[in-house]
PDB file of N, CA and C in Angstrom:
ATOM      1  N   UNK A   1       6.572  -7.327  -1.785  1.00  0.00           N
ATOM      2  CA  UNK A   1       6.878  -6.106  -2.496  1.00  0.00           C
ATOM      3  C   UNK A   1       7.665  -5.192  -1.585  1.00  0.00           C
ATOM      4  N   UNK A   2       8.429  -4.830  -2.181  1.00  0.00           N
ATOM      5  CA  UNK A   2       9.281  -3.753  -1.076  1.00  0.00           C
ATOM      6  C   UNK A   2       9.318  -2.587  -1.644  1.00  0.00           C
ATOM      7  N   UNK A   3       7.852  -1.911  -0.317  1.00  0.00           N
ATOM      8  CA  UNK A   3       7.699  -0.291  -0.962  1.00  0.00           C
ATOM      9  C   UNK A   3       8.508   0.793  -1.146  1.00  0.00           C
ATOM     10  N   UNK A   4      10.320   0.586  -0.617  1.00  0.00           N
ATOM     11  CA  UNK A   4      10.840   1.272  -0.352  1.00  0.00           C
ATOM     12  C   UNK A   4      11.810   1.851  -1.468  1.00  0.00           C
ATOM     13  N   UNK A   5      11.454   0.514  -2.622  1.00  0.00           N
ATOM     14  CA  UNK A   5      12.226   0.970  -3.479  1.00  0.00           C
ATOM     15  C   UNK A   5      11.886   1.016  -4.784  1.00  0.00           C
ATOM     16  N   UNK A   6      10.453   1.026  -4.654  1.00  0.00           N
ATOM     17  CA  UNK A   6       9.168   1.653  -5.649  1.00  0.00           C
ATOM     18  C   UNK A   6       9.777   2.870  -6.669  1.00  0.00           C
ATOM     19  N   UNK A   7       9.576   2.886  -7.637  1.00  0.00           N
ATOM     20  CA  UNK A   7       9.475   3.494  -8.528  1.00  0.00           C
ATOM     21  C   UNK A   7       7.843   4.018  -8.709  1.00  0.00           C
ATOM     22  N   UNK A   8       7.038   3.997  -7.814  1.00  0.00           N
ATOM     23  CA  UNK A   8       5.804   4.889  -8.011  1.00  0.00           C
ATOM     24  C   UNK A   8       5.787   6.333  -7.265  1.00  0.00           C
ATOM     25  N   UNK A   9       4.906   7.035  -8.684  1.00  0.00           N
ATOM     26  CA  UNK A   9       5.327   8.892  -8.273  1.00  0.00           C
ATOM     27  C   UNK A   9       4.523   9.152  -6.812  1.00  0.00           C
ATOM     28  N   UNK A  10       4.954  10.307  -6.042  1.00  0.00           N
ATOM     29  CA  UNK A  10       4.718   9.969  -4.822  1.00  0.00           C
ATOM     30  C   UNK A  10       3.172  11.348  -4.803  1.00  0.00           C
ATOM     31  N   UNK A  11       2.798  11.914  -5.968  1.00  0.00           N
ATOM     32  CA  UNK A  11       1.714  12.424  -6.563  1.00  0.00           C
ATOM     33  C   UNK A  11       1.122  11.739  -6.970  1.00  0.00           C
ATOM     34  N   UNK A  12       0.033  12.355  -7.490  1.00  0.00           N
ATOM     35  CA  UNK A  12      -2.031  11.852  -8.148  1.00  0.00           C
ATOM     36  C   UNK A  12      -1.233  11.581  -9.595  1.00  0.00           C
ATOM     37  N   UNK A  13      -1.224  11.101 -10.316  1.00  0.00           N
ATOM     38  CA  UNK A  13      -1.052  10.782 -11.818  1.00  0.00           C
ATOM     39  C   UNK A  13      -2.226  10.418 -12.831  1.00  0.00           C
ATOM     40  N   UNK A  14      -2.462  10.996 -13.637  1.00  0.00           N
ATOM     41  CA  UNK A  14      -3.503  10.527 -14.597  1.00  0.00           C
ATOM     42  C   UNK A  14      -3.465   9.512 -15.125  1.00  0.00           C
ATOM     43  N   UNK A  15      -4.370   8.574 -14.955  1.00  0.00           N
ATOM     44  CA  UNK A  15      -3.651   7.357 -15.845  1.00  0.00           C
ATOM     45  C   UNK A  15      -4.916   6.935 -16.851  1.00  0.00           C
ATOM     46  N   UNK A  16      -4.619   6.043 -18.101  1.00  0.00           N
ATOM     47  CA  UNK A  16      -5.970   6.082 -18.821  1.00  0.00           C
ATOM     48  C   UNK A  16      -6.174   4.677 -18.364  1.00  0.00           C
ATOM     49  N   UNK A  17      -7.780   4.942 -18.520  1.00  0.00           N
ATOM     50  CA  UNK A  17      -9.403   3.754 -17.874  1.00  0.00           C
ATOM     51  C   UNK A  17      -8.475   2.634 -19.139  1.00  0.00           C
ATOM     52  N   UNK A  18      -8.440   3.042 -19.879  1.00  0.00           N
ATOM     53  CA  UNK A  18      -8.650   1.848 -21.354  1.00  0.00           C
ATOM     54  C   UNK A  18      -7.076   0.460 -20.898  1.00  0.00           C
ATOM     55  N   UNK A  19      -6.228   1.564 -19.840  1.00  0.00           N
ATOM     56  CA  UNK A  19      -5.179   0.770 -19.646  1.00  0.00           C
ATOM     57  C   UNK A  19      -5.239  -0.270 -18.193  1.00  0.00           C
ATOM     58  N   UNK A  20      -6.110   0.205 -17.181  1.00  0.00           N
ATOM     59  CA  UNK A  20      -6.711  -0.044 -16.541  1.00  0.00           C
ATOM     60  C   UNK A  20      -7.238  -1.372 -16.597  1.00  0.00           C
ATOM     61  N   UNK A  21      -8.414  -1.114 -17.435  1.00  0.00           N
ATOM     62  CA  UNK A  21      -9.137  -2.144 -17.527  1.00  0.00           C
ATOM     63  C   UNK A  21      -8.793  -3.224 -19.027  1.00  0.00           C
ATOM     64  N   UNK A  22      -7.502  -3.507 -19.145  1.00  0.00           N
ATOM     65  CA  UNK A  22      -6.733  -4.181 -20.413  1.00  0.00           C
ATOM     66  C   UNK A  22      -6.986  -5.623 -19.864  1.00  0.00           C
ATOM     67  N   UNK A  23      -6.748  -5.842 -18.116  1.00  0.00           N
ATOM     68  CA  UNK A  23      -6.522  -7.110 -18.005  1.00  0.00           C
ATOM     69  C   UNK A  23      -7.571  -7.686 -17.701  1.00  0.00           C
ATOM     70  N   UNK A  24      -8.655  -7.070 -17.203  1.00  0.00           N
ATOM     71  CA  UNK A  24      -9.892  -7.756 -16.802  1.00  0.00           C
ATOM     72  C   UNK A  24     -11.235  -7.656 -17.542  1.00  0.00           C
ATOM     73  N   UNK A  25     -11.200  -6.641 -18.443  1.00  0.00           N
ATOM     74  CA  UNK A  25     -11.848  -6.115 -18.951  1.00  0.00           C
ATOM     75  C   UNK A  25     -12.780  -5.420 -18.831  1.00  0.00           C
ATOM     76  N   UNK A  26     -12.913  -5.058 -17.159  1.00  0.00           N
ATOM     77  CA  UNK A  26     -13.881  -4.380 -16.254  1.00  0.00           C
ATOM     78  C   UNK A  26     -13.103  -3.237 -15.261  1.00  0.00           C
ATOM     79  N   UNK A  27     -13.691  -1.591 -15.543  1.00  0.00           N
ATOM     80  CA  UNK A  27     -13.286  -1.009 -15.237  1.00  0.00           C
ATOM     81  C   UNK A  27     -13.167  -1.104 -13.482  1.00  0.00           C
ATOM     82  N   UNK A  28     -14.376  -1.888 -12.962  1.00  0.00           N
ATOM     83  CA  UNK A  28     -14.949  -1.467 -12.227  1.00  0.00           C
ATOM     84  C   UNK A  28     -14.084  -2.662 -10.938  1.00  0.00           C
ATOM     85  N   UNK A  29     -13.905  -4.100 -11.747  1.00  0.00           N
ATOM     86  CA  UNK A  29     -13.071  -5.334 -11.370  1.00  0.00           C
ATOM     87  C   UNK A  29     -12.017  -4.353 -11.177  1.00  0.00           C
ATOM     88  N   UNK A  30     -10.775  -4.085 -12.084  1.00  0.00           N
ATOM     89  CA  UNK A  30      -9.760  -3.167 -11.947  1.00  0.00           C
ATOM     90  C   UNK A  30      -9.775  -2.398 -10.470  1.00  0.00           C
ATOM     91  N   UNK A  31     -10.257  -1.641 -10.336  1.00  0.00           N
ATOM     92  CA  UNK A  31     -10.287  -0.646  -9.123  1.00  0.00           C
ATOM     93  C   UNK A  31     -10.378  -1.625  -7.701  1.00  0.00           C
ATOM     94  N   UNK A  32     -11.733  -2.360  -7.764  1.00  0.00           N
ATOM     95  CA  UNK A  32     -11.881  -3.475  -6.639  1.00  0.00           C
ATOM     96  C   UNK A  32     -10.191  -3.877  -6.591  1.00  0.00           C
ATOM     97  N   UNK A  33      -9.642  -4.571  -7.542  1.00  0.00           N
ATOM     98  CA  UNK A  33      -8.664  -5.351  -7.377  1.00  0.00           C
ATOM     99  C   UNK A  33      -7.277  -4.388  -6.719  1.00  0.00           C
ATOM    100  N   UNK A  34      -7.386  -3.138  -7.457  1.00  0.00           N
ATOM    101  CA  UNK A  34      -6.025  -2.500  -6.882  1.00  0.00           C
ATOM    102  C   UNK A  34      -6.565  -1.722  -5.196  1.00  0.00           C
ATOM    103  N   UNK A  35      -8.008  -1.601  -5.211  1.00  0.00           N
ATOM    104  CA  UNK A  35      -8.199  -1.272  -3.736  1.00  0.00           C
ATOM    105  C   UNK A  35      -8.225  -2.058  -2.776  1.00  0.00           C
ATOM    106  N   UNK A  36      -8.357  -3.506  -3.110  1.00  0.00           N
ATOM    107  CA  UNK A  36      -7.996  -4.754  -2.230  1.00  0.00           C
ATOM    108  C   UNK A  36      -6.118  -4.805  -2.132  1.00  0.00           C
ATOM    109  N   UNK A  37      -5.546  -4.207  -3.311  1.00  0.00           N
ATOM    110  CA  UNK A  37      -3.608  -4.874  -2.627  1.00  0.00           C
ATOM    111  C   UNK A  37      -3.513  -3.397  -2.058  1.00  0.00           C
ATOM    112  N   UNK A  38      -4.088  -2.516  -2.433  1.00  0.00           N
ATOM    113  CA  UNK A  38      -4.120  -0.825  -1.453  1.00  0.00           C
ATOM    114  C   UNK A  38      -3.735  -1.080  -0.415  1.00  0.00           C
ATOM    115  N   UNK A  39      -5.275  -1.774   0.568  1.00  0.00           N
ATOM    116  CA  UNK A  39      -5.286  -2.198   1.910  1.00  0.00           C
ATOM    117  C   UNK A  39      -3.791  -3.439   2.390  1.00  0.00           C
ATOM    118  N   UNK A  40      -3.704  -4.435   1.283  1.00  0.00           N
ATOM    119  CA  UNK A  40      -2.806  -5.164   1.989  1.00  0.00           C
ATOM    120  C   UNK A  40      -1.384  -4.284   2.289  1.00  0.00           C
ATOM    121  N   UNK A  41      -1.031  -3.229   1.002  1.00  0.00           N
ATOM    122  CA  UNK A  41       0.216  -2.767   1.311  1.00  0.00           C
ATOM    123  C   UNK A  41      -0.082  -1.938   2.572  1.00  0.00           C
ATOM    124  N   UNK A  42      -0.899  -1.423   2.751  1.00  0.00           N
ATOM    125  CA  UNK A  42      -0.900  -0.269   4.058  1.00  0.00           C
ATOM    126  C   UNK A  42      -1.047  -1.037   5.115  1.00  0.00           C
ATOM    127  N   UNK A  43      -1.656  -1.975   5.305  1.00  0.00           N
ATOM    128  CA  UNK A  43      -1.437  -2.863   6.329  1.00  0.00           C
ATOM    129  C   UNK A  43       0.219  -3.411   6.765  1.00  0.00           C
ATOM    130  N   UNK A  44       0.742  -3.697   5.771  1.00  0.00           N
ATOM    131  CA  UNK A  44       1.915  -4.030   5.590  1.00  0.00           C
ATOM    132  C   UNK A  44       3.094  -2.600   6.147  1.00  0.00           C
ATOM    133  N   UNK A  45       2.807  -1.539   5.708  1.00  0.00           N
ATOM    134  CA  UNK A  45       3.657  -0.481   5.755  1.00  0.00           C
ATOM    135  C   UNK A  45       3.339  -0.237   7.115  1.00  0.00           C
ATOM    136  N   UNK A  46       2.494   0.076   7.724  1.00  0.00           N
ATOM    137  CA  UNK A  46       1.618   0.188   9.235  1.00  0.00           C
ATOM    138  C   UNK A  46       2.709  -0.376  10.121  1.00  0.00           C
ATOM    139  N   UNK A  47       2.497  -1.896   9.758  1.00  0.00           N
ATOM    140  CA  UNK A  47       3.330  -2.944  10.595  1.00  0.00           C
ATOM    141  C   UNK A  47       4.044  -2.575  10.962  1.00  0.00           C
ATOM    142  N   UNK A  48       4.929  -2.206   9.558  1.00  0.00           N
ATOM    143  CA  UNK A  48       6.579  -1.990   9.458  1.00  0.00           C
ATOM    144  C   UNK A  48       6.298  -0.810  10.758  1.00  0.00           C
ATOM    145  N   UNK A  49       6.307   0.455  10.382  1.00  0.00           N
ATOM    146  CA  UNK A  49       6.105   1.744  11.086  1.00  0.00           C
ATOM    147  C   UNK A  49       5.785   1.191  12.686  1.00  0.00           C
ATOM    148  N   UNK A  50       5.150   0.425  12.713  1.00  0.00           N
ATOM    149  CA  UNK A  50       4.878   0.294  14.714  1.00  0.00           C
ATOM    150  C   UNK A  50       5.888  -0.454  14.908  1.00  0.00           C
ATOM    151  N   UNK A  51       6.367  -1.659  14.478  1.00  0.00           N
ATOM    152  CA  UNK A  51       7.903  -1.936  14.849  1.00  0.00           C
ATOM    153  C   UNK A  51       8.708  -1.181  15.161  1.00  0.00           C
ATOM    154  N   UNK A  52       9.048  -0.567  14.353  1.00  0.00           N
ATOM    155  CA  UNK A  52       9.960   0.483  14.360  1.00  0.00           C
ATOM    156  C   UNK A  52      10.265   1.127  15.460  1.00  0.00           C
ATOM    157  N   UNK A  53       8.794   2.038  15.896  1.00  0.00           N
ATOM    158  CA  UNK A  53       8.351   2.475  16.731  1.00  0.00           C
ATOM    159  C   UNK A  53       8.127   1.841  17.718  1.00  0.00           C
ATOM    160  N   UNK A  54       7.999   0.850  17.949  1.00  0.00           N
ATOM    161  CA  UNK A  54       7.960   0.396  19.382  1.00  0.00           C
ATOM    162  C   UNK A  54       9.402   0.374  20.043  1.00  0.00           C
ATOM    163  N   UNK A  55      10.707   0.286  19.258  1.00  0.00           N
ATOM    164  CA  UNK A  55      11.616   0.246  19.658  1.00  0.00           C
ATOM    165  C   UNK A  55      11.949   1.389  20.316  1.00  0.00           C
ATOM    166  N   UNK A  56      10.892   2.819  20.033  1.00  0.00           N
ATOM    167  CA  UNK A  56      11.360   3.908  21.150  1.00  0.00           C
ATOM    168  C   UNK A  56      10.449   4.309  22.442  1.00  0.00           C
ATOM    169  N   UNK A  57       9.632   2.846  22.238  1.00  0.00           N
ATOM    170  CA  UNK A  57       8.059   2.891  23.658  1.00  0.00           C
ATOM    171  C   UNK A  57       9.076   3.269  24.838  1.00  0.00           C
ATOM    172  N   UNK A  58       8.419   3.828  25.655  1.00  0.00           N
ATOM    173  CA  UNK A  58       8.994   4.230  27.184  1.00  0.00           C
ATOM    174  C   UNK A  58       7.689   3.779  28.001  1.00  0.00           C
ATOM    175  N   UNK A  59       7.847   3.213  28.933  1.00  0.00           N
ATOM    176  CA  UNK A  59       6.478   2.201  29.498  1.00  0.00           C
ATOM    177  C   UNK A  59       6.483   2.692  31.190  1.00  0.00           C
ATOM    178  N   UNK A  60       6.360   4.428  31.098  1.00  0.00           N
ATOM    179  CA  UNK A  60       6.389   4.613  32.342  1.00  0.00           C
ATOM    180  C   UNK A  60       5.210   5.689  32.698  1.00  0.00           C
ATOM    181  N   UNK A  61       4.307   5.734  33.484  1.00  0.00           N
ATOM    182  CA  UNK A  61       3.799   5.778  34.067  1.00  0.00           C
ATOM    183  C   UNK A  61       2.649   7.392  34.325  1.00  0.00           C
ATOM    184  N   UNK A  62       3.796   8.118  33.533  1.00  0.00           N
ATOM    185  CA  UNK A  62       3.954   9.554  33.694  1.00  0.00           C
ATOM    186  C   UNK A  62       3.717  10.380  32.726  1.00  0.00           C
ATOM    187  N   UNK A  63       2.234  10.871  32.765  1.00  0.00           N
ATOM    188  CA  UNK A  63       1.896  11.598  31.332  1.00  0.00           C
ATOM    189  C   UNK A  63       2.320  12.929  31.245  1.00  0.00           C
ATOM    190  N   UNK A  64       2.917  13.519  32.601  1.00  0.00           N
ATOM    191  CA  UNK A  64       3.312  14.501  32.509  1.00  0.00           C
ATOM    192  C   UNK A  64       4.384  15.371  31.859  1.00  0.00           C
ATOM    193  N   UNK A  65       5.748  14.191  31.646  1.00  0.00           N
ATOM    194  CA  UNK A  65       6.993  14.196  30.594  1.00  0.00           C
ATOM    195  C   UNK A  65       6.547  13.368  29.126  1.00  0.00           C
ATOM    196  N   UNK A  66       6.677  14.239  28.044  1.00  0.00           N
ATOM    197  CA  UNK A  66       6.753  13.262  26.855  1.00  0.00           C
ATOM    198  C   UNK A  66       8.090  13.917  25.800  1.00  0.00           C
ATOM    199  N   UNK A  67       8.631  12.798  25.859  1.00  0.00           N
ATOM    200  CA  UNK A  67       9.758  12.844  25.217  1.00  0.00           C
ATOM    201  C   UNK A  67      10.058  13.117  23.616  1.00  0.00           C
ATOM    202  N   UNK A  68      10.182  13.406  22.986  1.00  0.00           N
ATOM    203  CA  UNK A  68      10.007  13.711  21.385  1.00  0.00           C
ATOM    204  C   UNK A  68      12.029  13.080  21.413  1.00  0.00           C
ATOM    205  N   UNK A  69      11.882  12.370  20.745  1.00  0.00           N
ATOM    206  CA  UNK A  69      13.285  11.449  19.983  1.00  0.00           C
ATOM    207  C   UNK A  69      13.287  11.814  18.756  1.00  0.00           C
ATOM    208  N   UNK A  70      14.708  12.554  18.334  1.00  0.00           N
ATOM    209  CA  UNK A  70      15.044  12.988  17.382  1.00  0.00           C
ATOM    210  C   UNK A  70      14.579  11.777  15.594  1.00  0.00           C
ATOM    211  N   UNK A  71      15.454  10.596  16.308  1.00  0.00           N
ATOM    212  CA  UNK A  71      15.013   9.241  15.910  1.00  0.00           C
ATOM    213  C   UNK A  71      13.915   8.815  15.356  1.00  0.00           C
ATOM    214  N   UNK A  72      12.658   9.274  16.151  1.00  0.00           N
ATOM    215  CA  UNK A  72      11.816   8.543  15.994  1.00  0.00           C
ATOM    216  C   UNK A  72      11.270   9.213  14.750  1.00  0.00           C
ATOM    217  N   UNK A  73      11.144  10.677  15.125  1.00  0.00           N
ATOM    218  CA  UNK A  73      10.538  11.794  14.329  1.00  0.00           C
ATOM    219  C   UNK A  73      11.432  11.757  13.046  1.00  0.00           C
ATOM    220  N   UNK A  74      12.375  10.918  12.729  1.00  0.00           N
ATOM    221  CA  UNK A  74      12.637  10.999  11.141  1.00  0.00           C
ATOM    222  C   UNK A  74      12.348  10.086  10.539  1.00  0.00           C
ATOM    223  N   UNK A  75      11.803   8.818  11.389  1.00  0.00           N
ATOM    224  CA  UNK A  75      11.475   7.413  11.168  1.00  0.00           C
ATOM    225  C   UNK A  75       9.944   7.917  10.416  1.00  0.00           C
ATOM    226  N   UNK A  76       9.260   8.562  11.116  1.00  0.00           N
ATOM    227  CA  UNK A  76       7.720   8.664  10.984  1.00  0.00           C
ATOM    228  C   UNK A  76       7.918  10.049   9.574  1.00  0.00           C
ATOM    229  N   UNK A  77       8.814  10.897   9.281  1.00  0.00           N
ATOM    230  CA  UNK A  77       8.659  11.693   8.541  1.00  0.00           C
ATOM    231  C   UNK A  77       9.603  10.910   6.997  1.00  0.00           C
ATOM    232  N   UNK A  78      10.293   9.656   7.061  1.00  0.00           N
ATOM    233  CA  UNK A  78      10.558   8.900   6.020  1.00  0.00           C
ATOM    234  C   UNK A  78       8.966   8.317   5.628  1.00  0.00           C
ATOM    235  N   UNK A  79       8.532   7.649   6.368  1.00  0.00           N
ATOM    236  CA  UNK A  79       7.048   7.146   5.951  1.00  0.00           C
ATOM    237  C   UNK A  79       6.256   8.012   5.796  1.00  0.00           C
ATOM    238  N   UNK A  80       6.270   9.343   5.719  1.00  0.00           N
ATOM    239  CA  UNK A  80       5.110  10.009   5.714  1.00  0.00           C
ATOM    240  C   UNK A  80       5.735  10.427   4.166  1.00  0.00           C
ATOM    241  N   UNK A  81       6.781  10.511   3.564  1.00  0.00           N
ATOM    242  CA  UNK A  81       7.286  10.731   2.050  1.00  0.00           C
ATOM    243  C   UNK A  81       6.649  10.000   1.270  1.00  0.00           C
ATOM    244  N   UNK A  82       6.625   8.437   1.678  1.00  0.00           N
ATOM    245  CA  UNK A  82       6.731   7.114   0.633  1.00  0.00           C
ATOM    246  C   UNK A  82       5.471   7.698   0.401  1.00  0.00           C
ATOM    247  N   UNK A  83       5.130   6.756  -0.854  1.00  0.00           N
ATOM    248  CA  UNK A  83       4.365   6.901  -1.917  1.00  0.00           C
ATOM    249  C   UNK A  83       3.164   5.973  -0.972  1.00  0.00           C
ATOM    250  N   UNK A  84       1.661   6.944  -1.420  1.00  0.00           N
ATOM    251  CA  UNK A  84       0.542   6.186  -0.824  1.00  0.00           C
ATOM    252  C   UNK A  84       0.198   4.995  -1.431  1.00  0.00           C
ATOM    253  N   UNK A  85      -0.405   3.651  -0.653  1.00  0.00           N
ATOM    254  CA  UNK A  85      -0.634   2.442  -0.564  1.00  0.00           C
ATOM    255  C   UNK A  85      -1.349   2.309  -2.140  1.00  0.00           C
ATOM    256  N   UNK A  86      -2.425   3.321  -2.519  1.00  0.00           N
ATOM    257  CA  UNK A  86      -3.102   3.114  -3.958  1.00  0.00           C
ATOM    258  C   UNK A  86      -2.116   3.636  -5.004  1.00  0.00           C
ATOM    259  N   UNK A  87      -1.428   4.186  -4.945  1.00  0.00           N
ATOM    260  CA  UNK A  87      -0.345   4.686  -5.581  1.00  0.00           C
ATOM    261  C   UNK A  87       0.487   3.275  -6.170  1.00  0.00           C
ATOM    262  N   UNK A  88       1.105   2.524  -5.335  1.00  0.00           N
ATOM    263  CA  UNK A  88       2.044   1.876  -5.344  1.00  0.00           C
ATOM    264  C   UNK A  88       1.136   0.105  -5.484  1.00  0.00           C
ATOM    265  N   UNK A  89       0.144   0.038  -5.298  1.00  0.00           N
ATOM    266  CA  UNK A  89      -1.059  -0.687  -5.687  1.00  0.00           C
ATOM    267  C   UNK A  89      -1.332  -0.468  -7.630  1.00  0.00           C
ATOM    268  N   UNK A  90      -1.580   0.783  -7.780  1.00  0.00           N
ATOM    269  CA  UNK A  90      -1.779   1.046  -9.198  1.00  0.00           C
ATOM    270  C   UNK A  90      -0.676   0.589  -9.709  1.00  0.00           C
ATOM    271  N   UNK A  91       0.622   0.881  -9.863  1.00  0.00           N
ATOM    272  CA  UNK A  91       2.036   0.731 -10.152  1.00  0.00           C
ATOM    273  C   UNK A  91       1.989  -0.742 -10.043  1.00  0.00           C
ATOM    274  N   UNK A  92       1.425  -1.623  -9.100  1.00  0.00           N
ATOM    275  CA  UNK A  92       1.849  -2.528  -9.243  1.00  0.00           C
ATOM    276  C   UNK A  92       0.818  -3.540 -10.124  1.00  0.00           C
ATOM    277  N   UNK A  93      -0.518  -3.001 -10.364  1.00  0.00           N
ATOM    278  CA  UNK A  93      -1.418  -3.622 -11.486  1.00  0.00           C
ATOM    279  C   UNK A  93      -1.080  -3.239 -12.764  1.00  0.00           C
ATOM    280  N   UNK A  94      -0.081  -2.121 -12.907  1.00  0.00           N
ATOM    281  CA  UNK A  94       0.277  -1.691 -14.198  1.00  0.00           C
ATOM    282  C   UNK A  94       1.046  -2.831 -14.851  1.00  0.00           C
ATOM    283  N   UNK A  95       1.634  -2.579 -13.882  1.00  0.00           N
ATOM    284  CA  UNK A  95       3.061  -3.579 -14.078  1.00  0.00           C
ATOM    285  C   UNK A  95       2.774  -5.186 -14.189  1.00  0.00           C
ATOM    286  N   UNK A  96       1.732  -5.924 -13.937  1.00  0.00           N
ATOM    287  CA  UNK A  96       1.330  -7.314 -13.785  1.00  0.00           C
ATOM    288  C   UNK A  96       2.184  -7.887 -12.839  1.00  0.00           C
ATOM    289  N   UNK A  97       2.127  -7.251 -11.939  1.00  0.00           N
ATOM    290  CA  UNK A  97       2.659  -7.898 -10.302  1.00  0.00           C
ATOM    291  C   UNK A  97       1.401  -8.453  -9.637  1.00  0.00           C
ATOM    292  N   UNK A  98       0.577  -8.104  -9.648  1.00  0.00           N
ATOM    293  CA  UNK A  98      -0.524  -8.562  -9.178  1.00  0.00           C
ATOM    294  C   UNK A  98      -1.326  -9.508  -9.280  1.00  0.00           C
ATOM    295  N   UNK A  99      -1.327 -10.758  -8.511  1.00  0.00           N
ATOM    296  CA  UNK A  99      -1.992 -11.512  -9.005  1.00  0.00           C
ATOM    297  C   UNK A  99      -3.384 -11.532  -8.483  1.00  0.00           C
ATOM    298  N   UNK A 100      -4.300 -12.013  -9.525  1.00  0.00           N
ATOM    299  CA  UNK A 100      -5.891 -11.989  -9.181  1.00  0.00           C
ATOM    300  C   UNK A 100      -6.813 -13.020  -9.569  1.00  0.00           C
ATOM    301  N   UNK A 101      -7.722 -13.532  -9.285  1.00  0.00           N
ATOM    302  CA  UNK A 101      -8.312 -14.312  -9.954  1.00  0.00           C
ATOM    303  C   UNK A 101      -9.981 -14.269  -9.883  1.00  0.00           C
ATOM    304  N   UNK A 102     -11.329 -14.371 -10.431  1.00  0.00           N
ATOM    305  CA  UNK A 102     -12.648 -14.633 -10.283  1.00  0.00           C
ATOM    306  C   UNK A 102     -13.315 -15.675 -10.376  1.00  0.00           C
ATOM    307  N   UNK A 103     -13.394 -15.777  -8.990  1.00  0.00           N
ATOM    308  CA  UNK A 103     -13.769 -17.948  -8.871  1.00  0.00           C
ATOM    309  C   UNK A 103     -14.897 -17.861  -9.779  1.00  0.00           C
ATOM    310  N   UNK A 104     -15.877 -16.926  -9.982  1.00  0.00           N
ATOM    311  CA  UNK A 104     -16.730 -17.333 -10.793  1.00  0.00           C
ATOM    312  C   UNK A 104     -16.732 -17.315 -12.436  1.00  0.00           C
ATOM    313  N   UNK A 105     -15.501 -16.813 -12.792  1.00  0.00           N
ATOM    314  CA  UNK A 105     -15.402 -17.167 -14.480  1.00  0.00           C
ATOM    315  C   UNK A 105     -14.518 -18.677 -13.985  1.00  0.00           C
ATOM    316  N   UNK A 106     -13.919 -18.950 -13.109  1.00  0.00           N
ATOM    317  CA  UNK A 106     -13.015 -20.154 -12.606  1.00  0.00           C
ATOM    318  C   UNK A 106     -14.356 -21.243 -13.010  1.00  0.00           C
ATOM    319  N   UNK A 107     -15.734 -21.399 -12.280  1.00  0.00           N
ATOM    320  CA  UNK A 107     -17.058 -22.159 -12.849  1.00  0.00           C
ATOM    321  C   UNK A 107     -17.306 -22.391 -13.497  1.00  0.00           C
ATOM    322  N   UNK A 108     -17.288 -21.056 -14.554  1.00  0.00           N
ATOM    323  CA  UNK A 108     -17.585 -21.020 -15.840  1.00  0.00           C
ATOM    324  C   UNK A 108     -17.113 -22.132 -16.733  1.00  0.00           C
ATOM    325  N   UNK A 109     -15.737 -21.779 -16.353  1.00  0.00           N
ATOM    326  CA  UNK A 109     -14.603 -22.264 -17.276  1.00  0.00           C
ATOM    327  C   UNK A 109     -14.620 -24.070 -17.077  1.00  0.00           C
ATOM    328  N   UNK A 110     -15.052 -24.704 -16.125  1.00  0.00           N
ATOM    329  CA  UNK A 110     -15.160 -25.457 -15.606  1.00  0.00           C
ATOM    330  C   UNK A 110     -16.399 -26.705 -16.032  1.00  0.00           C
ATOM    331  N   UNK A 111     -17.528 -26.065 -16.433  1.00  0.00           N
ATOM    332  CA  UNK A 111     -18.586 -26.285 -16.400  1.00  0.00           C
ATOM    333  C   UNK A 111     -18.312 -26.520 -18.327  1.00  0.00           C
TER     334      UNK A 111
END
């Protein structure tokens, strides 16, 4: 997924339970599921952000100088815009980007 070019609002949005819970039929499954790809995107965005950032590490010695890079500080104030990880998580269960599955109706179904 590439958060960067998300179409999710970068505000709280109301959204209705009944739409929510359309695909699983559990309000409660729903939430688990978009707070599990939450974590993967922020993990993911994190990454990105310390890459980034490591490209302006200075590995010297001296806590007494700290440098503030024009650079860096617009790098970290672009990511601090984007839209939060549950945000763009919701957007993407709306949308049926998400894939999910419950090994135990998988049994069920099986049996």
């Amino acid at each position: 997924m590439d958060y960067k070019k998300s179409k999710a609002p970068n505000n709280t949005v109301t959204r209705n339970i009944m739409d929510l819970c359309k695909d699983t039929g559990n309000i409660y499954e729903s939430v688990a599921i978009i707070g599990k790809r939450a974590n993967q995107i922020s993990i993911e965005i994190k990454q990105d952000l310390s890459k980034k950032l490591a490209e302006f590490a200075s590995y010297n010695d001296s806590l007494e100088e700290v440098f503030e890079n024009r650079e860096q500080i617009e790098i970290s104030r672009y990511y601090e815009k984007l839209p939060k990880a549950t945000l763009l998580a919701t957007e993407e269960f709306i949308d049926n980007q998400v894939y999910f599955r419950d090994p135990s109706k998988d049994k069920d179904e099986e049996a």
